[in-house]
Protein backbone atom coordinates (compact mmCIF):
# COMPACT_ATOMS: atom_id res chain seq x y z
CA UNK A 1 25.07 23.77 1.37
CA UNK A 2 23.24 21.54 4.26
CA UNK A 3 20.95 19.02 3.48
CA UNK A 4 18.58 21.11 5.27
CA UNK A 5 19.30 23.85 3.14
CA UNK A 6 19.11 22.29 0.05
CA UNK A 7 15.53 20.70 0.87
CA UNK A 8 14.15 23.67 2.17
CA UNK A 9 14.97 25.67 -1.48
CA UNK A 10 13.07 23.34 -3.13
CA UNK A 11 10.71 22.65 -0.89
CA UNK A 12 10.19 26.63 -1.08
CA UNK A 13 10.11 26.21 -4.96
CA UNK A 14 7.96 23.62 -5.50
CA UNK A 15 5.06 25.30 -3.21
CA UNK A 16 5.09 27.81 -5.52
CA UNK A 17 4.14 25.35 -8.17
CA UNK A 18 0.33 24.07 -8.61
CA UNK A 19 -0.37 20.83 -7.12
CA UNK A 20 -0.38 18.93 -10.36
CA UNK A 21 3.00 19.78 -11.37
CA UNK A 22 4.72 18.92 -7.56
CA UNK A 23 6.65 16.23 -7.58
CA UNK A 24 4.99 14.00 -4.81
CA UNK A 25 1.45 14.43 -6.49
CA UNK A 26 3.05 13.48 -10.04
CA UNK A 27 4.88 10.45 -8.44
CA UNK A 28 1.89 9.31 -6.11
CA UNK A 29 -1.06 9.54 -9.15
CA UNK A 30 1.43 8.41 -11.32
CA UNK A 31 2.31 4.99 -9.80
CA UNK A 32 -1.64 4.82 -9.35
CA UNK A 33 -2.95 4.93 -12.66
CA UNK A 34 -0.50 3.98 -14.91
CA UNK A 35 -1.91 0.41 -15.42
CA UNK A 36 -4.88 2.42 -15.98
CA UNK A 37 -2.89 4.61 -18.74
CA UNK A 38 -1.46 1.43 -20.62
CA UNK A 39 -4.42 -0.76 -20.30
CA UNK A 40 -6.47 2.52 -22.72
CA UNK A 41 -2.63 2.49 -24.91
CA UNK A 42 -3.37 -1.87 -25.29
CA UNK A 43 -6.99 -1.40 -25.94
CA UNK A 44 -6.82 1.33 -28.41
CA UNK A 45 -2.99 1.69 -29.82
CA UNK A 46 -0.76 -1.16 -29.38
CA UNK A 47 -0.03 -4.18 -27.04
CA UNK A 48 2.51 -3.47 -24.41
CA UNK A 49 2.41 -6.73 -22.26
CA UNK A 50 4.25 -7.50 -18.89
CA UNK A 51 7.42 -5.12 -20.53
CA UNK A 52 5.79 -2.09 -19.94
CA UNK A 53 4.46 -2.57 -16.51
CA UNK A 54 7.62 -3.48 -15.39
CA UNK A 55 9.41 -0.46 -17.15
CA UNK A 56 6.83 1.90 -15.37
CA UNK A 57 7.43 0.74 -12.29
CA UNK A 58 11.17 1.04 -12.75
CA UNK A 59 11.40 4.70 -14.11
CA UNK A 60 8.52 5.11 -10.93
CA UNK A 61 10.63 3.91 -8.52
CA UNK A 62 14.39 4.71 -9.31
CA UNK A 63 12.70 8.49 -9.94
CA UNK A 64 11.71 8.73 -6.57
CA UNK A 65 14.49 7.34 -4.81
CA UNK A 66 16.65 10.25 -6.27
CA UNK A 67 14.58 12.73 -5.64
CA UNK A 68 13.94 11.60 -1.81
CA UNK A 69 18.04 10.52 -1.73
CA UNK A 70 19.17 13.68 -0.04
CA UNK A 71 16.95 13.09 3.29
CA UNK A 72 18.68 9.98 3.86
CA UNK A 73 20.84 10.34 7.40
CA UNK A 74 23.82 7.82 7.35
CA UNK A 75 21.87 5.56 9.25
CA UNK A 76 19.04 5.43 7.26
CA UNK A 77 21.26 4.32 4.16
CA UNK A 78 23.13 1.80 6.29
CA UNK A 79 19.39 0.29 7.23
CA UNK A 80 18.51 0.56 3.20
CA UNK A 81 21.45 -0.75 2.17
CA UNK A 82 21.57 -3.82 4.52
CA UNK A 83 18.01 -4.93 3.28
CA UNK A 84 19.29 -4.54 -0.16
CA UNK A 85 22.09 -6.57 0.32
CA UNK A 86 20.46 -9.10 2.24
CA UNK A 87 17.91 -9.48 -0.89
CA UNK A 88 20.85 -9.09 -3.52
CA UNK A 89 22.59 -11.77 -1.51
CA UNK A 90 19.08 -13.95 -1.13
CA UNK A 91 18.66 -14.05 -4.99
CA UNK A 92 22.66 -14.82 -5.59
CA UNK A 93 22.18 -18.27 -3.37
CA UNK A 94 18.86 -18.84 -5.66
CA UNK A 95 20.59 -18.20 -8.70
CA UNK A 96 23.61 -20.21 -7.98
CA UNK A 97 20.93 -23.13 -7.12
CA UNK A 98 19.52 -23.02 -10.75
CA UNK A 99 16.41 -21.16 -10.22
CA UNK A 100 17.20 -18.12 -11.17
CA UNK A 101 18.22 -14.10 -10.42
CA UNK A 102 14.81 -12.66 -9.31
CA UNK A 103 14.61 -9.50 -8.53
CA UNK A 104 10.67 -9.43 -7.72
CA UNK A 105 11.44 -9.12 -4.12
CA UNK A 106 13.81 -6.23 -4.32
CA UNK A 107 11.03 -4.49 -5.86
CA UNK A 108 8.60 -5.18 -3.23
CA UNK A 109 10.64 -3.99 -0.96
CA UNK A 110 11.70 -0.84 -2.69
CA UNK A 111 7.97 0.67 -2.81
CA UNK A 112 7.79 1.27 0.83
CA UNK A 113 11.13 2.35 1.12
CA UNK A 114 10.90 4.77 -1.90
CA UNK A 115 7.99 6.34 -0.86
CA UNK A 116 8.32 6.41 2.70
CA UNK A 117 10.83 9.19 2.37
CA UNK A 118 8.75 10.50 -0.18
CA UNK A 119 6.27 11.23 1.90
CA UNK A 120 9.07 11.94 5.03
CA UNK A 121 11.18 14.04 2.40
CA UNK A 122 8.92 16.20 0.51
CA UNK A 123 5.41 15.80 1.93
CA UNK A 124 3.18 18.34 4.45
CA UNK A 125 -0.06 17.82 5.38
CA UNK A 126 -1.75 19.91 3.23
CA UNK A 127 0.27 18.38 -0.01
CA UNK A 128 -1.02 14.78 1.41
CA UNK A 129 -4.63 16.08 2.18
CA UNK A 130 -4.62 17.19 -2.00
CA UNK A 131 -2.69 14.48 -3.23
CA UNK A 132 -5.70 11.94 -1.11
CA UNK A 133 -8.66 14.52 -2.41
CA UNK A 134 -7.71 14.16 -5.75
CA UNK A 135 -6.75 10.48 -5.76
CA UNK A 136 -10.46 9.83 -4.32
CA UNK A 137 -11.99 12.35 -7.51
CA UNK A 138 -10.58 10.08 -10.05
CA UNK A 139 -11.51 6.99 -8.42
CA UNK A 140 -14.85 7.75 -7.97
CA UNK A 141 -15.40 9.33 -11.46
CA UNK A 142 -13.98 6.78 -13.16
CA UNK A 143 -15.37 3.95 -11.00
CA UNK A 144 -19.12 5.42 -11.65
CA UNK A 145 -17.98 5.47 -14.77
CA UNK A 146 -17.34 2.09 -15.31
CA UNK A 147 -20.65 1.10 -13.04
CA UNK A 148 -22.89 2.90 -15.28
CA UNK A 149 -21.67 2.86 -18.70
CA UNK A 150 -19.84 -0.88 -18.50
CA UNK A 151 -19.77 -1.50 -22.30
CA UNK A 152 -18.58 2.16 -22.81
CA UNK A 153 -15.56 1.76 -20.87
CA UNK A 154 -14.70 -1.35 -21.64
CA UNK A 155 -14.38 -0.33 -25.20
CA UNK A 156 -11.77 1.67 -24.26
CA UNK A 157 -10.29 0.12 -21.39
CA UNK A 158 -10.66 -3.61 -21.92
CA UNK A 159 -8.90 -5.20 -18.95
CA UNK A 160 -9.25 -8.83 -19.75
CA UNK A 161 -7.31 -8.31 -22.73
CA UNK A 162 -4.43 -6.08 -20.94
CA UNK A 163 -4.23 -8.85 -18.61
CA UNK A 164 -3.98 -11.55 -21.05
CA UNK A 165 -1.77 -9.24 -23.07
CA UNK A 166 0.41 -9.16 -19.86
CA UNK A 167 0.11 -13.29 -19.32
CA UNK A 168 -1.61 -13.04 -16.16
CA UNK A 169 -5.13 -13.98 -17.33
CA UNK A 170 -6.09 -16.89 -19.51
CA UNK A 171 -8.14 -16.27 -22.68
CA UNK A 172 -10.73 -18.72 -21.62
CA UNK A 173 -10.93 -16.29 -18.26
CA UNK A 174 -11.12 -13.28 -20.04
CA UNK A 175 -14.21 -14.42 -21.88
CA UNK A 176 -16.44 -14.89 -18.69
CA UNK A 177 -15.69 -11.99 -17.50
CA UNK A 178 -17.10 -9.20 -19.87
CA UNK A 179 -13.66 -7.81 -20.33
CA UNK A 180 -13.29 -7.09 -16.75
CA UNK A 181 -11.21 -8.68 -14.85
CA UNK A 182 -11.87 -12.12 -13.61
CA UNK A 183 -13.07 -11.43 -10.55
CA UNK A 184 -15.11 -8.40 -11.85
CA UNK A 185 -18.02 -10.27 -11.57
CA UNK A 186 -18.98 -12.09 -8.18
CA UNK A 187 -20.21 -15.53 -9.44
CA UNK A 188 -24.01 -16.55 -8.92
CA UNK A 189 -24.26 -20.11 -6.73
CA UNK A 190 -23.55 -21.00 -2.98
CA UNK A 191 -22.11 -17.93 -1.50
CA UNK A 192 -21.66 -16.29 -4.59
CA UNK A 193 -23.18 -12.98 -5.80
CA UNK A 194 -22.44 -9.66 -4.28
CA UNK A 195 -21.92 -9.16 -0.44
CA UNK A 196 -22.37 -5.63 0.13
CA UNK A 197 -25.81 -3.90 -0.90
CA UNK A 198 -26.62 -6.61 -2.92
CA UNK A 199 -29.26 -4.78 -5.06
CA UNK A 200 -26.34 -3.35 -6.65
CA UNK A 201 -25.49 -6.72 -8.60
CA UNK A 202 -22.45 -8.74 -9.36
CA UNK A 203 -20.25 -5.85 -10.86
CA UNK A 204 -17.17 -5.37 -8.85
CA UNK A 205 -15.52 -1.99 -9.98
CA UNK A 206 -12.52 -1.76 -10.44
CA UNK A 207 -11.68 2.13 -11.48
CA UNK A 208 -8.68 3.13 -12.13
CA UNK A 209 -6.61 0.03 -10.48
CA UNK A 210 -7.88 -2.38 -12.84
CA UNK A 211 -9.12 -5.09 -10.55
CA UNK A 212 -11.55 -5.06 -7.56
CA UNK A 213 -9.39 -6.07 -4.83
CA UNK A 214 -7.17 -2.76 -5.15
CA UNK A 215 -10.08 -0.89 -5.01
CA UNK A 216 -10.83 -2.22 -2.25
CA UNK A 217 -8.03 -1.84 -0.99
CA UNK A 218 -7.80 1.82 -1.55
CA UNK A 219 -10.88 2.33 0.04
CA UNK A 220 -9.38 1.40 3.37
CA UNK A 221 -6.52 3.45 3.16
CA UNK A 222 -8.60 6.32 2.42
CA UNK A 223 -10.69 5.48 5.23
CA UNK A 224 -7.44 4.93 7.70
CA UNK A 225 -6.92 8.67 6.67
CA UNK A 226 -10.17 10.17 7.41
CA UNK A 227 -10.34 8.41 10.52
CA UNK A 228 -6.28 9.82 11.53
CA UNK A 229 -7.47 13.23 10.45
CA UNK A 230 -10.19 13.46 12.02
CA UNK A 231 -8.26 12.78 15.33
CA UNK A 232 -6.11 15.00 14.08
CA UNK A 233 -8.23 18.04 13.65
CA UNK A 234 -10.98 17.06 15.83
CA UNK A 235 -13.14 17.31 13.51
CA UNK A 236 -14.87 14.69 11.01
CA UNK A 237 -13.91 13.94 7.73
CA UNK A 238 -17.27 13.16 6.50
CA UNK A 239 -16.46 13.26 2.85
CA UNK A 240 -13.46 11.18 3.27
CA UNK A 241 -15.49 8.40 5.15
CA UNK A 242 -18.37 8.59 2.51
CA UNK A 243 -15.64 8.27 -0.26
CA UNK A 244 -13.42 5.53 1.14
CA UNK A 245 -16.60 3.31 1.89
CA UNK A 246 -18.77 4.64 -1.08
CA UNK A 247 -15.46 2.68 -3.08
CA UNK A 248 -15.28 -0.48 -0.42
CA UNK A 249 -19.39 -0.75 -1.35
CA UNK A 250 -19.06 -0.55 -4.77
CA UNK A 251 -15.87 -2.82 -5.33
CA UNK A 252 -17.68 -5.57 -2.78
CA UNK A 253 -14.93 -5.41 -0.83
CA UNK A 254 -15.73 -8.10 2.27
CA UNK A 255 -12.62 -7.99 3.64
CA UNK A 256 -12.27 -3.84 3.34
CA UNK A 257 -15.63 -3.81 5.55
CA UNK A 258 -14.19 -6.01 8.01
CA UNK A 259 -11.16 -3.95 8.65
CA UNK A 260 -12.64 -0.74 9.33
CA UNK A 261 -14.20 -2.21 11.99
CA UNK A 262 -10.72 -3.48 13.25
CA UNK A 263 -9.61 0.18 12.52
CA UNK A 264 -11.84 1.77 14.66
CA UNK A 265 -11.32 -0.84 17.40
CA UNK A 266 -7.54 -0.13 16.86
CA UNK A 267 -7.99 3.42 17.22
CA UNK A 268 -10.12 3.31 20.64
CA UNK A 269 -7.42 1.39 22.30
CA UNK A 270 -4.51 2.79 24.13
CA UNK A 271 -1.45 2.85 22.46
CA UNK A 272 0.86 0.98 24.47
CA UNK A 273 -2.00 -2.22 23.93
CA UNK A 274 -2.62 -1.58 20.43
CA UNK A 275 1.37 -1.46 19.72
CA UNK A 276 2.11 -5.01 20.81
CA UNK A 277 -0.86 -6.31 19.54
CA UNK A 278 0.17 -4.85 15.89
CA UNK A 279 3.41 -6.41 16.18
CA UNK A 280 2.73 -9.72 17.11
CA UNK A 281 -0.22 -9.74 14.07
CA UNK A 282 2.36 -11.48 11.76
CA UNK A 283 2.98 -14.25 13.85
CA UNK A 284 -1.36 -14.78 14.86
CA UNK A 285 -1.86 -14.11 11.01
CA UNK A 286 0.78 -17.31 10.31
CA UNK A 287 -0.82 -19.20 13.23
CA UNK A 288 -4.20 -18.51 11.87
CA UNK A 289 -3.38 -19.59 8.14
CA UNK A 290 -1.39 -22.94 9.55
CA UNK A 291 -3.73 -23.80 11.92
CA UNK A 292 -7.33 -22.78 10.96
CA UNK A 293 -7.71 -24.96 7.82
CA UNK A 294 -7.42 -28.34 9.43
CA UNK A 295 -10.17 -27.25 12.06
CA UNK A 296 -12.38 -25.71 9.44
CA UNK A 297 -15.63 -28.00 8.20
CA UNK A 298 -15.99 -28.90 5.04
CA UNK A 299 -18.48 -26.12 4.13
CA UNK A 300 -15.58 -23.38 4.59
CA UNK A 301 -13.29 -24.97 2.49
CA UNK A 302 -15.71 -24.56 -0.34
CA UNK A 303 -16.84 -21.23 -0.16
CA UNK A 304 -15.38 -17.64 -1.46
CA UNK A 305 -15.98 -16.00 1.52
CA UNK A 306 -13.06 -15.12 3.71
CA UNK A 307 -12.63 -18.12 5.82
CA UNK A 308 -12.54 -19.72 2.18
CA UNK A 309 -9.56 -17.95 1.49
CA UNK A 310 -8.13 -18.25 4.58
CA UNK A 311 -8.28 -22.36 3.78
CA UNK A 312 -6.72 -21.57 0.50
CA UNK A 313 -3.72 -19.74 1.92
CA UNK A 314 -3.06 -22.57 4.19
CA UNK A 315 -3.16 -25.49 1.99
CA UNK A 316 -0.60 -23.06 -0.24
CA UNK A 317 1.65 -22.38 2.53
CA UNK A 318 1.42 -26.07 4.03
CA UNK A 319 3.05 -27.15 0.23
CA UNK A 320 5.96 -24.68 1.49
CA UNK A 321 9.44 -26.96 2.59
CA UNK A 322 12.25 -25.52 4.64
CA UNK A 323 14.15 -24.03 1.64
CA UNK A 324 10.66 -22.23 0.57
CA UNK A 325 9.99 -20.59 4.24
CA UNK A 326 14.12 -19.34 3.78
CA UNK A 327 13.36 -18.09 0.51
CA UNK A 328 16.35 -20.38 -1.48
CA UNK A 329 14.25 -22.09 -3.57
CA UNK A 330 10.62 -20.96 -5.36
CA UNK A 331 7.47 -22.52 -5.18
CA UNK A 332 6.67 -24.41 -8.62
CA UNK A 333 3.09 -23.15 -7.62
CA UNK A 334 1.03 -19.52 -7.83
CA UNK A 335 1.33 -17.99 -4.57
CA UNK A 336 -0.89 -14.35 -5.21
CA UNK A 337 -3.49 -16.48 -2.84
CA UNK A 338 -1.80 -16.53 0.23
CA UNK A 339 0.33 -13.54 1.16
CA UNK A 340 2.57 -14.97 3.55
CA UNK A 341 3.54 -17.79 1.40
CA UNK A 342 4.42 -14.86 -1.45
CA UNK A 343 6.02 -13.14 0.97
CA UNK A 344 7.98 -15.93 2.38
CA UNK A 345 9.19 -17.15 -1.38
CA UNK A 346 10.79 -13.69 -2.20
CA UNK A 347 11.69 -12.55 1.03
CA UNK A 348 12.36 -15.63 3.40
CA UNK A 349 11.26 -15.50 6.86
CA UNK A 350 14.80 -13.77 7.60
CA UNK A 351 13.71 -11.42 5.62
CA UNK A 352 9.92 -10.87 6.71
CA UNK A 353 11.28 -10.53 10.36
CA UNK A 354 13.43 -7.59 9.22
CA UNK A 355 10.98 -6.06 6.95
CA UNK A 356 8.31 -5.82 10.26
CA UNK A 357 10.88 -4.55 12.63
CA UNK A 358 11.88 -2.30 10.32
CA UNK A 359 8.26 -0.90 10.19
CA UNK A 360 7.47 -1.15 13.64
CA UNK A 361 10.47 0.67 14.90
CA UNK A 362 10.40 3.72 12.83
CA UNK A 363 9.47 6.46 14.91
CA UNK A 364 7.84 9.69 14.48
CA UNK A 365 7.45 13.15 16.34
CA UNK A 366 3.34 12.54 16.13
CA UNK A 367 0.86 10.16 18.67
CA UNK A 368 -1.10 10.51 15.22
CA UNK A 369 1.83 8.70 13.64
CA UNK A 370 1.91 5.81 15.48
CA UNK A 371 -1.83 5.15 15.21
CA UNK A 372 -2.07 5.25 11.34
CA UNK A 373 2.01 3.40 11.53
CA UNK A 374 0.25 0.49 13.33
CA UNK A 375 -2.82 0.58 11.08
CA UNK A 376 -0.81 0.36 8.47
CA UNK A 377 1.07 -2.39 9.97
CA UNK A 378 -2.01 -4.00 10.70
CA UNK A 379 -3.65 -3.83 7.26
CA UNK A 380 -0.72 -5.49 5.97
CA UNK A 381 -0.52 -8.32 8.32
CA UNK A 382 -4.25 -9.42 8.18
CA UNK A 383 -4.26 -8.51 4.48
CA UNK A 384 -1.59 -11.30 4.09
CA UNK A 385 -3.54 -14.35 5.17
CA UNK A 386 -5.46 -13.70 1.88
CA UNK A 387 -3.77 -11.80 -1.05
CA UNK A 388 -0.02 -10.56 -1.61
CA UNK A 389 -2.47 -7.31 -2.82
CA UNK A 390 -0.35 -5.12 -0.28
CA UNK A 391 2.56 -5.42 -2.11
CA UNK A 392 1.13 -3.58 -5.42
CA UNK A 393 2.65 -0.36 -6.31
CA UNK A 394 -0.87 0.78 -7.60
CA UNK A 395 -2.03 1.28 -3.52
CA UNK A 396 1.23 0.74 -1.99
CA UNK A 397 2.27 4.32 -3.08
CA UNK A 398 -0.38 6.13 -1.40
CA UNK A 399 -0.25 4.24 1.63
CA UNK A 400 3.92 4.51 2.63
CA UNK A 401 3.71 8.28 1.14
CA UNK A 402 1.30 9.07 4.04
CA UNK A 403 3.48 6.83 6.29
CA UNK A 404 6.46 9.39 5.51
CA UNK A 405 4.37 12.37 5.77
CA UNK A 406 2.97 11.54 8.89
CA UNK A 407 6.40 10.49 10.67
CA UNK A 408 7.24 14.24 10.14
CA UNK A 409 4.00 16.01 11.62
CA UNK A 410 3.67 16.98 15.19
CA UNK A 411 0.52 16.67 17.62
CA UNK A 412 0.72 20.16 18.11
CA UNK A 413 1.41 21.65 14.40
CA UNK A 414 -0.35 19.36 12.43
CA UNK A 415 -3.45 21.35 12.71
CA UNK A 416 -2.02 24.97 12.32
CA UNK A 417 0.29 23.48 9.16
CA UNK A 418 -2.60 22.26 7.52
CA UNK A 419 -4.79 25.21 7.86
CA UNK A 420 -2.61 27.83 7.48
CA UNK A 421 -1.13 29.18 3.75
CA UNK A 422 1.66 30.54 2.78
CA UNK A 423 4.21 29.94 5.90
CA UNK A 424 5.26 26.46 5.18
CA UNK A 425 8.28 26.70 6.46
CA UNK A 426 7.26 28.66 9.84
CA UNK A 427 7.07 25.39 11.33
CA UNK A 428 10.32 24.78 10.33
CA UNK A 429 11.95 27.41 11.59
CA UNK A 430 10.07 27.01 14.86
CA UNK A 431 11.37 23.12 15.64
CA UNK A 432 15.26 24.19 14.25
CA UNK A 433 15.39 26.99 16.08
CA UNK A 434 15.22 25.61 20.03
CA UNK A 435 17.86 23.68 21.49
CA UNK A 436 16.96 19.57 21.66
CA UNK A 437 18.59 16.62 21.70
CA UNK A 438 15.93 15.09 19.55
CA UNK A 439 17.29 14.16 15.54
CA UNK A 440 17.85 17.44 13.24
CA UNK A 441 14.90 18.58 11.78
CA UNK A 442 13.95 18.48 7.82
CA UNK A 443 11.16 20.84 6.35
CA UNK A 444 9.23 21.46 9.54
CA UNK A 445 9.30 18.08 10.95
CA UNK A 446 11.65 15.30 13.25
CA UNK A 447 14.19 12.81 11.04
CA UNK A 448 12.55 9.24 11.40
CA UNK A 449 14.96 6.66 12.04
CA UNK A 450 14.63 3.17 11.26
CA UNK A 451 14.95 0.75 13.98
CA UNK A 452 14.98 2.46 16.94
CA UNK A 453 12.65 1.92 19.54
CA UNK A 454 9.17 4.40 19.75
CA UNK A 455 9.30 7.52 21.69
CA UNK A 456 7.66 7.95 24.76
CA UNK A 457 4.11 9.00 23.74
């Protein structure tokens, strides 16, 4: 049987399934709120520390990969398997220089891949459009939740002590912060206290990720989505707007405000512009982080606001010596402050190079595609001048799977797949059935292949 074949049997089986019991919808709300699920099993049965995270994320991961194996064109796997190899190789030469056989960086790399084809495997828009409507229901209940009834849910979901529990909180942390986490709670003082809607007050939620900064976080990918669908189906996703900055509001997200601006900017150029200005954003964002703190006052340098940050992630990343930016050799200092500098230690710059044009070649049957591709791209490469946040299976998940699902979606069958019920596959059989030199065609959409350059669009 073809690989074609194959997917499109169980494809055909799974749609008659409910929602909840489809594989992409169990993996993608799975790799969401499982910190949620064993932050309520340490509050209220037993202590499961750093082990169970990282046993989640395995039996997450390695689950999906199988399932989303069979899409893989021999290409594809020679593209996965290089990276892999390069990183296998990359923590070999750091292991055979006494520092150890981290695998850290495999795993950050492994979440985009995984659910990339995920999404580019299994995914249609109307499986994404449920798997993103439901995702936003729990967030918001549980966030309002949390908001309202504080002491309530952190009675059964005490996240300072999951976090100590997992050794990435001290105890003397955990008690400011009313068993949220520690930056649940904006500080009072020069530039401290909430941001957004300040009548509010200094609770950050957090929901179902735990901490405020994946909220945030969230918020903007839901709000990349409402704004691609809306192009999409010409027609606005109000709820979807409401919901993704309802949860950027409530988290104080400063930095989750700031970018839907740049996402609507992003989305009113034309795409040739907006293309090369995505993919030199790595190389501005390092620029920006290198340069910007020695030209920055004093009063910057103090404050939590984002230039703050910004200051931080330089004076990290200017600590960083030759065998850091290649990756050999780990700082002997945190790095979650300054993306690049995280990204640099477990991938090298080698690495980071390959990881963008990776991303930034993949190409898709969809104008739609590219746009939310290079906001993607670009969320990730500003994000990085302050937080290695992107890298967190918790949003990361979400974010590739619509990635995947996209690359497969055309301009002009987007809108009658997503509106129309029961014929799946008529799209399918549609694209497969005309003569084109374009790459074979998998459940109703075009094979994305990895490094090659865009289509004409």
């Amino acid at each position: 049987m073809s690989v074609i074949g194959a997917l499109s049997g169980r494809h055909a089986l799974a749609s008659r399934r409910p929602i909840w019991l489809q594989v992409p919808f169990v993996a993608v709300i799975g790799a969401m709120t499982f910190n949620f699920a064993l932050c309520f099993v340490n509050t209220n049965v037993v202590g499961g520390g750093v082990s169970a995270v990282i046993g989640c994320e395995v039996v997450i991961i390695s689950s999906v990969l199988l399932y989303a194996y069979p899409i893989l064109d021999y290409r594809q796997f020679l593209v996965v398997a290089s990276a892999l190899l390069y990183l296998l190789a990359l923590s070999a030469l750091r292991a055979l220089m006494g520092e150890g056989f981290g695998v850290k960086s495999i795993r950050d790399v492994l979440i985009p891949v995984a659910f990339f084809l995920l999404g580019a495997g299994s995914g249609d828009m109307k499986t994404a459009d449920k798997i993103v409507q439901a995702a936003v229901l729990i967030v918001v209940a549980v966030g309002l939740f949390e908001y309202f009834f504080t002491d309530t849910f952190t009675r059964f979901f005490n996240i300072a002590g999951f976090y100590v529990e997992r050794g990435a909180m001290d105890t003397s942390q955990a008690q400011q912060s009313s068993n949220l986490f520690v930056s649940g709670m904006r500080p009072e003082g020069f530039n401290g206290g909430r941001n957004l809607l300040p009548f509010l007050g200094n609770h950050r939620v957090s929901s179902i990720f735990l901490e405020p900064v994946s909220a945030g976080n969230f918020g903007i990918i839901v709000f990349m989505w409402a704004l691609v669908r809306s192009l999409m189906e010409r027609r606005i996703f109000w709820g979807l707007f409401a919901s993704g900055l309802l949860i950027i509001v409530v988290s104080d997200s400063r930095f989750g405000a700031f970018f839907c601006g740049i996402c609507l900017l992003l989305a009113l150029l034309p795409a040739s512009i907006r293309i090369v200005l995505v993919a030199v954003l790595p190389v501005c964002g390092l620029l920006a982080v290198v340069v910007l703190p020695d030209a920055m006052s004093e009063q910057y340098r103090i404050s939590a606001g984002l230039m703050g940050r910004v200051d931080l992630a330089g004076r990290i990343l200017d600590r960083f010596d030759a065998l850091n930016w290649f990756g050999l050799t780990p700082p002997e200092f945190v790095t979650s402050d300054s993306g690049y500098a995280y990204a640099l230690a477990g991938l090298g710059i080698i690495g980071l190079i390959i990881f963008w044009a990776l991303l930034m070649s993949t190409r898709g049957s969809s104008s739609r595609f590219y746009l939310f591709r290079d906001l993607a791209g670009a969320y990730f490469a500003v994000l990085l001048c302050i937080s290695n946040s992107p890298f967190t299976i918790k949003t990361g998940a979400l974010l590739w799977f619509l990635v995947g699902v996209l690359s497969r979606a055309s301009d002009a069958g987007s809108r009658l797949g997503s509106r129309r019920s029961g014929s799946r596959h008529a799209p399918h059989a549609r694209v497969t059935g005309r003569k084109s030199r374009r790459p074979r065609s998998v459940d109703g959409g075009t094979e994305t292949t990895a490094l090659v350059p865009p289509q004409s669009r």
